[in-house]
PDB file of N, CA and C in Angstrom:
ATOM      1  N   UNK A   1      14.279  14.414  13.524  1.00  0.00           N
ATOM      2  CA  UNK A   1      14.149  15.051  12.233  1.00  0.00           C
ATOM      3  C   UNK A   1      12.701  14.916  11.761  1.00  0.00           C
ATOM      4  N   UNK A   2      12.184  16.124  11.243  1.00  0.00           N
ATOM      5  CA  UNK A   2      10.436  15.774  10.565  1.00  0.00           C
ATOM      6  C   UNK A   2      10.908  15.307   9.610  1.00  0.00           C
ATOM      7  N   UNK A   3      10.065  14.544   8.967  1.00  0.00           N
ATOM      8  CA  UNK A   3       9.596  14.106   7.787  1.00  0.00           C
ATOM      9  C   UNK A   3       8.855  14.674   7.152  1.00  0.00           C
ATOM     10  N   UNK A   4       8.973  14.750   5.677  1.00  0.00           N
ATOM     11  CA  UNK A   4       8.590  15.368   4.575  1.00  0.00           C
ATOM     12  C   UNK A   4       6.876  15.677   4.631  1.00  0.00           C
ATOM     13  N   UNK A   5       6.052  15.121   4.929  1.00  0.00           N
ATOM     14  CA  UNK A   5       4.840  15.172   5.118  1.00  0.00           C
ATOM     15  C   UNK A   5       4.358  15.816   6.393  1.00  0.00           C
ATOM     16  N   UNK A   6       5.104  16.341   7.381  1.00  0.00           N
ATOM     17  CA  UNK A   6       4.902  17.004   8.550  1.00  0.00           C
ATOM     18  C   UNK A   6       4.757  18.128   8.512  1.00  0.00           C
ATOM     19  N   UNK A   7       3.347  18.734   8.693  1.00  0.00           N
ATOM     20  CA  UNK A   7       3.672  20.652   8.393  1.00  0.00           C
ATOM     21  C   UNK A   7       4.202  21.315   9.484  1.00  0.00           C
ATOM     22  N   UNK A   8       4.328  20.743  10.482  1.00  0.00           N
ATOM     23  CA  UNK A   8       4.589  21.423  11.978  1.00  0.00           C
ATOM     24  C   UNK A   8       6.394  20.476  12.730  1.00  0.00           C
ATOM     25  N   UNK A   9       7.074  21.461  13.237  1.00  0.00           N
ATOM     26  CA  UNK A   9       7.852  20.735  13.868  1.00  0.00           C
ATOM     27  C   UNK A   9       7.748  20.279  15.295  1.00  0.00           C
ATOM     28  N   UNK A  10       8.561  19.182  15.641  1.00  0.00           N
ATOM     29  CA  UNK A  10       7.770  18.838  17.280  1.00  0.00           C
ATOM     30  C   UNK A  10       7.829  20.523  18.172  1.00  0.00           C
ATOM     31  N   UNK A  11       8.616  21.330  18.090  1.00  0.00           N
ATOM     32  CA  UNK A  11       8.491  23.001  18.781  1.00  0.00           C
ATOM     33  C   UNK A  11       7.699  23.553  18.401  1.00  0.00           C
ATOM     34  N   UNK A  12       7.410  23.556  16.681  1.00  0.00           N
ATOM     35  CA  UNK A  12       6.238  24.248  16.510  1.00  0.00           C
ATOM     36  C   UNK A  12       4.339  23.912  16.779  1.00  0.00           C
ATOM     37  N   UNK A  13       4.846  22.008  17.326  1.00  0.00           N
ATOM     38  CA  UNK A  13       3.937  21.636  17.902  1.00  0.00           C
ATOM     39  C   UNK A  13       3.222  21.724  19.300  1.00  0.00           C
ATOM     40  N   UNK A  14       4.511  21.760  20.109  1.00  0.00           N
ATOM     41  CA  UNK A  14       4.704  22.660  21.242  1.00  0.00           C
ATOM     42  C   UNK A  14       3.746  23.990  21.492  1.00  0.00           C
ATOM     43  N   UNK A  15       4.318  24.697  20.865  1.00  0.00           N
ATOM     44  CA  UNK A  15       3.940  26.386  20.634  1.00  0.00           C
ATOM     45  C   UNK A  15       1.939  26.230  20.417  1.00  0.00           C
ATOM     46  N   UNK A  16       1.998  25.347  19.463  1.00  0.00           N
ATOM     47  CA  UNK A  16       0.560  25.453  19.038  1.00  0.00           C
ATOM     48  C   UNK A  16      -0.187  25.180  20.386  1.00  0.00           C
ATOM     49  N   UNK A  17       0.131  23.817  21.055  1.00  0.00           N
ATOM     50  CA  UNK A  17      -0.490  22.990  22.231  1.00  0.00           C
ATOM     51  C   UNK A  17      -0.357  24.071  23.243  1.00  0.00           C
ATOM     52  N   UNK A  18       0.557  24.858  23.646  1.00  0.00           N
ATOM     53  CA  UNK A  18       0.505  25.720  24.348  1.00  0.00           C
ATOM     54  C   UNK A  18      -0.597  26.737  24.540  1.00  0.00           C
ATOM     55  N   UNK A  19      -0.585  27.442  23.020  1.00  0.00           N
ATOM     56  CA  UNK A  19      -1.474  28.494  22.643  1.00  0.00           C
ATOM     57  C   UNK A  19      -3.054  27.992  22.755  1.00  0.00           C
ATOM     58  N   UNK A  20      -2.833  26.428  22.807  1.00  0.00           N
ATOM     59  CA  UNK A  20      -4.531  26.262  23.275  1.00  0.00           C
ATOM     60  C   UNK A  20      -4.973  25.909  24.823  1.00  0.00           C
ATOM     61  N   UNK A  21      -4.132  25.282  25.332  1.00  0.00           N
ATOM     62  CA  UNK A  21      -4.093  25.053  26.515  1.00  0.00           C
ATOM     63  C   UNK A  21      -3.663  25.925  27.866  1.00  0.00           C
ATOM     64  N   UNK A  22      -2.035  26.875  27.138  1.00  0.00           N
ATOM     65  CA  UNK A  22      -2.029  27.790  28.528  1.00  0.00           C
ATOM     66  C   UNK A  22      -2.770  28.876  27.889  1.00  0.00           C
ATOM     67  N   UNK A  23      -2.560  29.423  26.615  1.00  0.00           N
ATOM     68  CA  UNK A  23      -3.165  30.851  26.682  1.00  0.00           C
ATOM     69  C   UNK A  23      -4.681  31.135  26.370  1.00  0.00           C
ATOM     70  N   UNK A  24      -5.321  29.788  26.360  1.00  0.00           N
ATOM     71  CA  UNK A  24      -6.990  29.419  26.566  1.00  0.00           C
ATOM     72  C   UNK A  24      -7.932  29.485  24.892  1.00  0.00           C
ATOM     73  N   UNK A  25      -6.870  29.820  24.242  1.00  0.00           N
ATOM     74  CA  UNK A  25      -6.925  30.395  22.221  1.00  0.00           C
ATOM     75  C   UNK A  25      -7.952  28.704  22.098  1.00  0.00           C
ATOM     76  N   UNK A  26      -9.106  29.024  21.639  1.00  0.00           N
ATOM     77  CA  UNK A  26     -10.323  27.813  20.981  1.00  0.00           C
ATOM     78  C   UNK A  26      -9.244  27.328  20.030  1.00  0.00           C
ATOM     79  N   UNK A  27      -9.533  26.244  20.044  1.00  0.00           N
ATOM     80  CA  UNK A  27      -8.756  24.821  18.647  1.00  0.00           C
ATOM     81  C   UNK A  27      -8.854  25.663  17.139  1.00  0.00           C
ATOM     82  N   UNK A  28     -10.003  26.022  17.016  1.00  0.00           N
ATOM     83  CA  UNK A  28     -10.502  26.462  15.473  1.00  0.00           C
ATOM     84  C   UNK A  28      -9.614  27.488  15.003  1.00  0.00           C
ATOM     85  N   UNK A  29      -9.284  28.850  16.221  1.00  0.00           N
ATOM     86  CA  UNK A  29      -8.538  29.655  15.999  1.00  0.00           C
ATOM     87  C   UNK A  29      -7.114  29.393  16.167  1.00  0.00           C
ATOM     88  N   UNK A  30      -6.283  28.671  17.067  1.00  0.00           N
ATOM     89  CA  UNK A  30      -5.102  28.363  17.136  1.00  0.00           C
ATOM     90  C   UNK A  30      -4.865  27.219  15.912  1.00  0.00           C
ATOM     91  N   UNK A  31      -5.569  26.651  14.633  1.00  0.00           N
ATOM     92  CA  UNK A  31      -5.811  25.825  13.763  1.00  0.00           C
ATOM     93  C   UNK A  31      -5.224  26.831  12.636  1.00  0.00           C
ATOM     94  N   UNK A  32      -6.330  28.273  12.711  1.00  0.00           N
ATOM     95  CA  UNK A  32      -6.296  29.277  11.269  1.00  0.00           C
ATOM     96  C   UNK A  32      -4.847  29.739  12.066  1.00  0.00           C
ATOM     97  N   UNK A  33      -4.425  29.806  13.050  1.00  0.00           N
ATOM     98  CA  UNK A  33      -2.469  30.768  13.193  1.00  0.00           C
ATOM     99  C   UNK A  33      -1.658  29.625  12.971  1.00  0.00           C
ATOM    100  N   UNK A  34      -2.090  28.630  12.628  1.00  0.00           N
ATOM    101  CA  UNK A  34      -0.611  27.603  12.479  1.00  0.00           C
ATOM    102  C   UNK A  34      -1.029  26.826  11.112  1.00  0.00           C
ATOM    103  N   UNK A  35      -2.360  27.255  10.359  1.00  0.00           N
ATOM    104  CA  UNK A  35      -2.352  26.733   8.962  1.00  0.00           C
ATOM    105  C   UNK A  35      -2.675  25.509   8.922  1.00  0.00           C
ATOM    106  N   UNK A  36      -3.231  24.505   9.669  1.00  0.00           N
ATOM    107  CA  UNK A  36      -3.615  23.234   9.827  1.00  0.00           C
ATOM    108  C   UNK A  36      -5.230  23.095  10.600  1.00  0.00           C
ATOM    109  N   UNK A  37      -5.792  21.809  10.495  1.00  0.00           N
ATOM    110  CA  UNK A  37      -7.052  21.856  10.397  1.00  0.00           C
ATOM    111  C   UNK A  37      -7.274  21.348  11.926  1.00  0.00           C
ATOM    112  N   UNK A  38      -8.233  22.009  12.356  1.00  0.00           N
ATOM    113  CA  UNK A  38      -8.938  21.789  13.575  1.00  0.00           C
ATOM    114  C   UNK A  38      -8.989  20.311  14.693  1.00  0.00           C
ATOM    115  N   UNK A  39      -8.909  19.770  13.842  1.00  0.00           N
ATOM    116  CA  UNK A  39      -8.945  18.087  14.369  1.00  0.00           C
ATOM    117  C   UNK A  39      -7.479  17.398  14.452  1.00  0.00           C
ATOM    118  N   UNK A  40      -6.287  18.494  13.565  1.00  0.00           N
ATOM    119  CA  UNK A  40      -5.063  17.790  13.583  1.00  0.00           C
ATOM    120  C   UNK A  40      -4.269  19.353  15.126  1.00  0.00           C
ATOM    121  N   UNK A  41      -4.728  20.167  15.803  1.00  0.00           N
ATOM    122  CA  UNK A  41      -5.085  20.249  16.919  1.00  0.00           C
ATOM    123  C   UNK A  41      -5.284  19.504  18.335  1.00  0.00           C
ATOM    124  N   UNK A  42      -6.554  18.995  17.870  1.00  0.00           N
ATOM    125  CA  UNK A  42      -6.945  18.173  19.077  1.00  0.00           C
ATOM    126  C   UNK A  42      -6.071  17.121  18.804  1.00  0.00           C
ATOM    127  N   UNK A  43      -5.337  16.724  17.700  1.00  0.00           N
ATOM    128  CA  UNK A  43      -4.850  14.985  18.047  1.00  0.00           C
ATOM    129  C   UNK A  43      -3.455  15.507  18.484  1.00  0.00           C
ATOM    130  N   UNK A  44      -3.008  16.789  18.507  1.00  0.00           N
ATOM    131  CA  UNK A  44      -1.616  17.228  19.129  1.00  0.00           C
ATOM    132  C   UNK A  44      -2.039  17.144  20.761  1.00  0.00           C
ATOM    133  N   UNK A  45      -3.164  18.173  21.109  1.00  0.00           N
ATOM    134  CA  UNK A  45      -3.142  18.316  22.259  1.00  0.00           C
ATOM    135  C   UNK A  45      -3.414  17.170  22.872  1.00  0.00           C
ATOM    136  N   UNK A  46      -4.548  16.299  22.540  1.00  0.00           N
ATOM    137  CA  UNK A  46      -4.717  14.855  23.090  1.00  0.00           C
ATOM    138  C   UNK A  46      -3.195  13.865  23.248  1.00  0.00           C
ATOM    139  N   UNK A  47      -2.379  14.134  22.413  1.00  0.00           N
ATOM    140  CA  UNK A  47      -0.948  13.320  22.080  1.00  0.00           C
ATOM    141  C   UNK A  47      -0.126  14.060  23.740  1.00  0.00           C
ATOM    142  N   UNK A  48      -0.268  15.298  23.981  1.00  0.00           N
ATOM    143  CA  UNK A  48       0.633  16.036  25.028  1.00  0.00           C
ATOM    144  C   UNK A  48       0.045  15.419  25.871  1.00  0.00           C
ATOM    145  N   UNK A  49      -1.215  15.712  26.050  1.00  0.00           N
ATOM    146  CA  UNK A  49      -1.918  15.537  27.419  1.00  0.00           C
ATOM    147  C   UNK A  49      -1.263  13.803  28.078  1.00  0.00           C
ATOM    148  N   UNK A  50      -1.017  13.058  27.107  1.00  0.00           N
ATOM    149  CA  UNK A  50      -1.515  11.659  27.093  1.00  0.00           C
ATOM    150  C   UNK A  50       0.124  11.051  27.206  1.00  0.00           C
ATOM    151  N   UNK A  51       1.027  12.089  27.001  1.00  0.00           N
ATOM    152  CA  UNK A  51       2.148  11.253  26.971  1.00  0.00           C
ATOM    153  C   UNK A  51       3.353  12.533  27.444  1.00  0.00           C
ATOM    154  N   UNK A  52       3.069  13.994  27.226  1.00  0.00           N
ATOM    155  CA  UNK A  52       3.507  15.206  27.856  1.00  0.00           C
ATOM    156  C   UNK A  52       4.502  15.434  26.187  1.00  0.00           C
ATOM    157  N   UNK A  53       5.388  16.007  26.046  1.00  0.00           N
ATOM    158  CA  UNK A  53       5.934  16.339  25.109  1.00  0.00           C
ATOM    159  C   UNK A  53       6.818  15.480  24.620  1.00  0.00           C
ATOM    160  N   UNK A  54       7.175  14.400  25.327  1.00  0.00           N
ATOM    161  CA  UNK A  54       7.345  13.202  24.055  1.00  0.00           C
ATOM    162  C   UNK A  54       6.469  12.835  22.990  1.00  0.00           C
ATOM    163  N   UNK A  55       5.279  13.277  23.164  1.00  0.00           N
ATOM    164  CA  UNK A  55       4.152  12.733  22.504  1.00  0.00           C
ATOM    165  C   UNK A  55       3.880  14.059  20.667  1.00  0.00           C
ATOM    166  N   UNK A  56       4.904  14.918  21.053  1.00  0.00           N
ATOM    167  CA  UNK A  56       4.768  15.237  20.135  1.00  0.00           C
ATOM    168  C   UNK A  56       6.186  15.788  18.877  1.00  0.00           C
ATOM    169  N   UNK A  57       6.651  14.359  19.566  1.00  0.00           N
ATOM    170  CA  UNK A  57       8.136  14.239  18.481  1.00  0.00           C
ATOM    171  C   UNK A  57       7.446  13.248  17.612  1.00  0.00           C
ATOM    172  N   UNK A  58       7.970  13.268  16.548  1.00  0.00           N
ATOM    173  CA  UNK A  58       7.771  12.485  15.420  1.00  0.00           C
ATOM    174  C   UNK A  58       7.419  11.142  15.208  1.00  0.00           C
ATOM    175  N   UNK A  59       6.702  10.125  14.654  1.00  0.00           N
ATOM    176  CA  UNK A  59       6.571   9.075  14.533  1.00  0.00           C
ATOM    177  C   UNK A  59       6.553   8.718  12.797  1.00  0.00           C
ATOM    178  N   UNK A  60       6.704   7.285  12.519  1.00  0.00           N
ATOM    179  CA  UNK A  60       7.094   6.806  11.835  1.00  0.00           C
ATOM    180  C   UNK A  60       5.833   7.188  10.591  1.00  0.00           C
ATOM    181  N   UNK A  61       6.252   7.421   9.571  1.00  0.00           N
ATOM    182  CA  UNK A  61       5.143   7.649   8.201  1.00  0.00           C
ATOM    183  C   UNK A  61       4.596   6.353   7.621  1.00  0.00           C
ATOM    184  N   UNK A  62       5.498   5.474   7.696  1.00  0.00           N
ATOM    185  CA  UNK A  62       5.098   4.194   6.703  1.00  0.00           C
ATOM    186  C   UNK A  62       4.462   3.739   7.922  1.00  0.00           C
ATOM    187  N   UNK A  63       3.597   2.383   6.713  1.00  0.00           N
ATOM    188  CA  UNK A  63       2.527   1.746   7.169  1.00  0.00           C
ATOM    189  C   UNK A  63       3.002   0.950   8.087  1.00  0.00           C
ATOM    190  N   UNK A  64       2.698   0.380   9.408  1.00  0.00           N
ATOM    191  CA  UNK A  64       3.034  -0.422   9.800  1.00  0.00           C
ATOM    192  C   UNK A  64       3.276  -2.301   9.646  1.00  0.00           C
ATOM    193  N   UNK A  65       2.078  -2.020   8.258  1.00  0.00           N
ATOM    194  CA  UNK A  65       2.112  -3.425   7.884  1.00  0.00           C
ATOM    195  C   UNK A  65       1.839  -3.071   6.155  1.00  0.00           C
ATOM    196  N   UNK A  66       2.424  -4.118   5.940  1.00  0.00           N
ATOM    197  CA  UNK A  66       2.325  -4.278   4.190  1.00  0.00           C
ATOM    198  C   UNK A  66       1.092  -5.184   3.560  1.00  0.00           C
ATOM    199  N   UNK A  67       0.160  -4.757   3.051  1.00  0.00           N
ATOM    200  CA  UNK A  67      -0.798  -5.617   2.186  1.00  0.00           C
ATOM    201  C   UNK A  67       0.006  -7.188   2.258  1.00  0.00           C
ATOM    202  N   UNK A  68       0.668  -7.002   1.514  1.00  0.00           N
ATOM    203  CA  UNK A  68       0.982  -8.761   1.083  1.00  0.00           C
ATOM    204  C   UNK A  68       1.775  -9.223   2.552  1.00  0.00           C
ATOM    205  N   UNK A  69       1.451  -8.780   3.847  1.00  0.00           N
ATOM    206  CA  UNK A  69       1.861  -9.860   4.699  1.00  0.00           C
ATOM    207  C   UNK A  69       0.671  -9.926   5.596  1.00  0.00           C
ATOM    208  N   UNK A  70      -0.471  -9.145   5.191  1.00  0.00           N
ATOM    209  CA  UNK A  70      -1.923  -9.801   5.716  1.00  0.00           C
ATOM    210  C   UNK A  70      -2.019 -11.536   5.408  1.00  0.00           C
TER     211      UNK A  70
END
């Protein structure tokens, strides 16, 4: 399930990583067709490359650590 702060679903993350990688579409432009910024792109495609499409199902929103248990 996405979470509320996710503009993309893991398919529609898919679709994007695709459109830069098989159909050769520059980051900047496959960025302006899916409404998200250039660098949140590369951290999809870097996430596929690096782990294949597990890498672009969902992960956890909260912080991993809380101030007061520093």
């Amino acid at each position: 399930m996405t979470h509320a702060n996710a503009p993309l679903t893991p398919t529609g993350r898919l679709r994007m990583v695709h459109r830069h990688l098989h159909d050769g579409i520059p980051q900047a432009h496959v960025a302006a067709e899916f409404r998200v910024s250039r660098p949140t792109v590369a951290t999809w495609v870097a996430r596929y490359r690096a782990e294949g499409e597990a890498g672009l199902l969902d992960r956890p929103s909260r912080p991993r650590r809380s101030p007061a248990q520093l």
